[in-house]
N, C-alpha and C. Protein backbone atom coordinates (compact mmCIF):
# COMPACT_ATOMS: atom_id res chain seq x y z
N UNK A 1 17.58 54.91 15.40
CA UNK A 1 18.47 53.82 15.64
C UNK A 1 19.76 54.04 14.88
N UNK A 2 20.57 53.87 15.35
CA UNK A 2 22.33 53.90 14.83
C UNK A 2 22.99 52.10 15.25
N UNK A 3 23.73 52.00 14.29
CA UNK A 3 24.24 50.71 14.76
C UNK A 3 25.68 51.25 14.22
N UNK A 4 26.59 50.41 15.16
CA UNK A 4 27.91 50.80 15.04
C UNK A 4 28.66 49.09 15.23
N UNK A 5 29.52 48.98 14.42
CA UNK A 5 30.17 47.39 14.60
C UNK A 5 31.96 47.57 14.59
N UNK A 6 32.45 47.00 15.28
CA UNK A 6 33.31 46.77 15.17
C UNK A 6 34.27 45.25 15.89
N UNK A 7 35.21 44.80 14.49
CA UNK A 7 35.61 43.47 14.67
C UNK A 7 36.28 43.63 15.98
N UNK A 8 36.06 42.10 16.30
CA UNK A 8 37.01 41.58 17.49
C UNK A 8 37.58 39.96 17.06
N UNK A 9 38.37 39.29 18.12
CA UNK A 9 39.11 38.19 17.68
C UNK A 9 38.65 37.20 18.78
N UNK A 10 37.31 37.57 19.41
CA UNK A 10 36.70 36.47 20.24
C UNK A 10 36.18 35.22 19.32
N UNK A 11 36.02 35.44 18.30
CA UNK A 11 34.99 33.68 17.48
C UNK A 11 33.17 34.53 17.38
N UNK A 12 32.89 35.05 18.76
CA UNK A 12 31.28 35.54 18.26
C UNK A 12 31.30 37.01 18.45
N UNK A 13 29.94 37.12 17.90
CA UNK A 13 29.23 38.34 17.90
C UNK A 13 28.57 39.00 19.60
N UNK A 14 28.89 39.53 20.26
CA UNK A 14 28.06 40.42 21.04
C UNK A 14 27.64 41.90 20.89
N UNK A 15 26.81 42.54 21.20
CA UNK A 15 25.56 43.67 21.08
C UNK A 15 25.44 44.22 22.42
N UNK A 16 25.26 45.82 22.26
CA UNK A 16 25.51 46.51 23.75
C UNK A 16 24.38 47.31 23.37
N UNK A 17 23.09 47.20 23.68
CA UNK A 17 22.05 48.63 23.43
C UNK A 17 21.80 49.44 24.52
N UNK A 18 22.13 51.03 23.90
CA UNK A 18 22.45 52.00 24.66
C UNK A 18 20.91 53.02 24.23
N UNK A 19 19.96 53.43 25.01
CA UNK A 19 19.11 54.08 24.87
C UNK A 19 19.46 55.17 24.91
N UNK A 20 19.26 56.14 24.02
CA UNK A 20 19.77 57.29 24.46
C UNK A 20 19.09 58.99 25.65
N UNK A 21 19.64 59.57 25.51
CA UNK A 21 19.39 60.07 27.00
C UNK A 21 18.01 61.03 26.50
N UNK A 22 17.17 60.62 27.73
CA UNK A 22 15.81 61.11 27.68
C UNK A 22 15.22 59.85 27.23
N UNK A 23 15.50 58.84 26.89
CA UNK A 23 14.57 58.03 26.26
C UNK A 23 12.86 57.42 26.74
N UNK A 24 13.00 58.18 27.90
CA UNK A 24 11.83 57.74 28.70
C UNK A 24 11.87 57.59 30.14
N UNK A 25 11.09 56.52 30.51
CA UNK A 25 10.91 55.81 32.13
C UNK A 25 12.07 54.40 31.68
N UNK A 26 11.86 53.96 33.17
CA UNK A 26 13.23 53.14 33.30
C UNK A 26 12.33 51.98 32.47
N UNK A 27 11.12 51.98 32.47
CA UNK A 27 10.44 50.56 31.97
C UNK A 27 10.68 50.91 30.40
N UNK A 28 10.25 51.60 30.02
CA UNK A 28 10.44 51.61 28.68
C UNK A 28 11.98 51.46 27.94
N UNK A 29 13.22 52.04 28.61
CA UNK A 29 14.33 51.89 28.36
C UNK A 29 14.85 50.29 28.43
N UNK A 30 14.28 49.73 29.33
CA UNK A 30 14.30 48.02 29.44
C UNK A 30 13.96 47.67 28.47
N UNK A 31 12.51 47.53 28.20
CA UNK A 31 11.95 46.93 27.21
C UNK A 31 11.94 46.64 25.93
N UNK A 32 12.70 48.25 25.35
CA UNK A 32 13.37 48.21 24.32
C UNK A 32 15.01 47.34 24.20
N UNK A 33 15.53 47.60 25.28
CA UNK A 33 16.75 47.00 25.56
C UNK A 33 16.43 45.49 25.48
N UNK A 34 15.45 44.58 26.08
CA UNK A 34 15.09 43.56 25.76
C UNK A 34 14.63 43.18 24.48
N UNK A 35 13.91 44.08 23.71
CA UNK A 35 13.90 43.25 22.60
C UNK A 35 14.61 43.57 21.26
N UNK A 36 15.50 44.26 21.36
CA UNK A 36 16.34 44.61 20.84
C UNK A 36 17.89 43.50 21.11
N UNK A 37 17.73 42.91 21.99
CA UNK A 37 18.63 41.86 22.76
C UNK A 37 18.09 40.58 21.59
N UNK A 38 16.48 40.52 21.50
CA UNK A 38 16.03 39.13 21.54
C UNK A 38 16.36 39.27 19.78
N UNK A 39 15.79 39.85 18.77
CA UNK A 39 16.18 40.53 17.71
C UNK A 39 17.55 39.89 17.77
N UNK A 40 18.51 40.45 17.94
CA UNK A 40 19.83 40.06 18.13
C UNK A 40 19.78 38.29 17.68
N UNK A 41 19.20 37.64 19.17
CA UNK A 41 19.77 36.63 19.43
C UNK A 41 19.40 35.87 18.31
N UNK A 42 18.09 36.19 17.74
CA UNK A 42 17.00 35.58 16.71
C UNK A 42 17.79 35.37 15.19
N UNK A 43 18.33 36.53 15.10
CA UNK A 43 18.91 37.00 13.60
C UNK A 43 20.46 36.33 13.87
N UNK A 44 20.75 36.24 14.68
CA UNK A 44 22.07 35.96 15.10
C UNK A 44 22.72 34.79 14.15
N UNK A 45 22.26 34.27 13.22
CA UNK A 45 22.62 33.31 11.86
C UNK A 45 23.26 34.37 10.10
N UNK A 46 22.35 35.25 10.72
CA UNK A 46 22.74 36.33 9.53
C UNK A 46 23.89 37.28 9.56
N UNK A 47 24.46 37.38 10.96
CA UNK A 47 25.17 37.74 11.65
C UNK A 47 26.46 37.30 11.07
N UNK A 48 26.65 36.32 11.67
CA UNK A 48 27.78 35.87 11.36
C UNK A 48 28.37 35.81 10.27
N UNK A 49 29.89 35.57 10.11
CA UNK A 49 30.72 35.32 9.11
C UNK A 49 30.20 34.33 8.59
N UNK A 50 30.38 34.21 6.84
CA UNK A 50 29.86 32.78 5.86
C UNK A 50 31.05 31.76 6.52
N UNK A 51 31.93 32.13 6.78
CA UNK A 51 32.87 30.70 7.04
C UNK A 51 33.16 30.83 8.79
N UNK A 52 32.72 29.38 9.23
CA UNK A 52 32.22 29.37 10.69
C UNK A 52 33.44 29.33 11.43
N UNK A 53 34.76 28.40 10.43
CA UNK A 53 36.04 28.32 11.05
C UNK A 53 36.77 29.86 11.35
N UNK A 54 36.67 30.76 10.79
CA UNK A 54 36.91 32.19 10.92
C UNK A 54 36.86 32.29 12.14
N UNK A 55 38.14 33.13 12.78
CA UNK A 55 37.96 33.44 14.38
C UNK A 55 37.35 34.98 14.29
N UNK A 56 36.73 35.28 13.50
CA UNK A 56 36.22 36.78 13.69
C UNK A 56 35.03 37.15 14.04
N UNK A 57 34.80 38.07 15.10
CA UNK A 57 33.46 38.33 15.53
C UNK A 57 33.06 39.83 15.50
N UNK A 58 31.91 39.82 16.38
CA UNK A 58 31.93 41.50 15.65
C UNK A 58 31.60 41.88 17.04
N UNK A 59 31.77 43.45 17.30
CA UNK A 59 30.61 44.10 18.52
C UNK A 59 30.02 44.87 18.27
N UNK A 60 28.45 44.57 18.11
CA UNK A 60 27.81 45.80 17.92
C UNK A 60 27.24 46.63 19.14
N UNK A 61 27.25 47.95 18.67
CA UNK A 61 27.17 48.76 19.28
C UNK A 61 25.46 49.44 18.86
N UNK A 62 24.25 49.12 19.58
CA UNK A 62 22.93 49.96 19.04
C UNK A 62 22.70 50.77 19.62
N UNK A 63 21.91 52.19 19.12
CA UNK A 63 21.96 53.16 20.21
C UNK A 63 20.28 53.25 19.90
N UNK A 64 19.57 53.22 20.53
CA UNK A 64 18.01 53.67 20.00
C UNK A 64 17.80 55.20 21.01
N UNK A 65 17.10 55.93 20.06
CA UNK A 65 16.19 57.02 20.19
C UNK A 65 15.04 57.43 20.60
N UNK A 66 14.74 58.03 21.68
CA UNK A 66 13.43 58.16 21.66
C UNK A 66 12.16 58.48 20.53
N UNK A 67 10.77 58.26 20.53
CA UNK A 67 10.25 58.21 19.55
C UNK A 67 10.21 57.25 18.40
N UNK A 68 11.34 56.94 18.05
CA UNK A 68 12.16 56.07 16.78
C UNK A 68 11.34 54.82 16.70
N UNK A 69 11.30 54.56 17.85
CA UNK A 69 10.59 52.80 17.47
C UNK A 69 9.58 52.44 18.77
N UNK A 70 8.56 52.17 17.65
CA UNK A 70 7.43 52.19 18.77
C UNK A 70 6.98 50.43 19.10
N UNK A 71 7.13 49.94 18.09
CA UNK A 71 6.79 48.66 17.85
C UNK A 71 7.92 47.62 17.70
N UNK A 72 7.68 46.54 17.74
CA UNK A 72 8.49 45.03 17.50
C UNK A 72 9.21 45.34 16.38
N UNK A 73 7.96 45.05 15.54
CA UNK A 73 8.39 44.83 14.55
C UNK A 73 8.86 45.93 13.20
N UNK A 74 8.61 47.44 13.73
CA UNK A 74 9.20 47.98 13.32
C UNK A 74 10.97 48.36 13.86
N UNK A 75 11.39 47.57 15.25
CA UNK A 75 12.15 47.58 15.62
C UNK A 75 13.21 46.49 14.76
N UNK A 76 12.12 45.69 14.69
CA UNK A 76 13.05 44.50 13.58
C UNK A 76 13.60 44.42 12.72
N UNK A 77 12.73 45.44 11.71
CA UNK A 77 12.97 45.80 10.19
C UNK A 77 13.99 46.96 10.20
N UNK A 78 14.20 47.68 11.06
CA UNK A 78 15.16 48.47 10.96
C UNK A 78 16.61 48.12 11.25
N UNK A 79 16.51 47.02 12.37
CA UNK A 79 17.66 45.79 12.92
C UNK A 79 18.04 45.34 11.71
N UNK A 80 17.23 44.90 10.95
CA UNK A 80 17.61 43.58 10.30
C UNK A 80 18.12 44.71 8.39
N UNK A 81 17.98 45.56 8.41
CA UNK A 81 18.22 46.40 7.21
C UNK A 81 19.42 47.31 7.73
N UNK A 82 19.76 47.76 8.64
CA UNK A 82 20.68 48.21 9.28
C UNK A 82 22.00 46.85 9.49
N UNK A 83 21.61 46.02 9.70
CA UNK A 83 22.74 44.61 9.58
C UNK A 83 22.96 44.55 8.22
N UNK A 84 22.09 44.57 7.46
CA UNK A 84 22.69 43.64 5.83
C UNK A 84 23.12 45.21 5.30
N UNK A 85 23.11 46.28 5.98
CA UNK A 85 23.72 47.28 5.02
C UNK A 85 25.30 47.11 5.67
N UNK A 86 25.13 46.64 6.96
CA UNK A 86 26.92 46.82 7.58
C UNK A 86 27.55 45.89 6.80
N UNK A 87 26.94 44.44 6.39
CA UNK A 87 27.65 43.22 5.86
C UNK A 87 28.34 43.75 4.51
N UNK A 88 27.44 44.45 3.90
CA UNK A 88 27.79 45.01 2.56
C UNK A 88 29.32 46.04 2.10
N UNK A 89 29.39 46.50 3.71
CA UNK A 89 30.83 47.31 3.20
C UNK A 89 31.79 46.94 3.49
């Protein structure tokens, strides 16, 4: 997994997950794409800027790998540690 962000001047956050090539069958490339979406929408409080009046948003950019993530919730923990390392710089 790679996450890539960059600001925009919309007010929110949107997320584009890009499987990368070979990643499988078309079902599996979904599925990850779905919950990698839901992840998103879930965490989507941590996300954001501390001050709500701020017009700044972000776009992230996820790319997942084949192999890389087999599970939920190892999909999560890598989401959610991969976010608080971007907030940090």
């Amino acid at each position: 997994m790679r996450l890539i962000s960059i600001s925009n001047n919309l007010g929110f956050d949107r997320i584009i997950v890009i499987p990368a090539k070979h990643f499988g069958r078309a079902v599996d490339r979904n599925r990850a794409r779905r919950r990698a979406k839901e992840i998103f929408r879930c965490y989507e409080g941590r996300i954001s800027p501390d001050n709500p009046m701020e017009d700044e948003g972000e776009d992230f950019v996820l790319v997942l790998y084949p192999g890389k993530v087999s599970s939920f919730s190892l999909l999560e923990s890598g989401f959610i540690s991969m976010l608080d390392r971007n907030r940090r710089k």
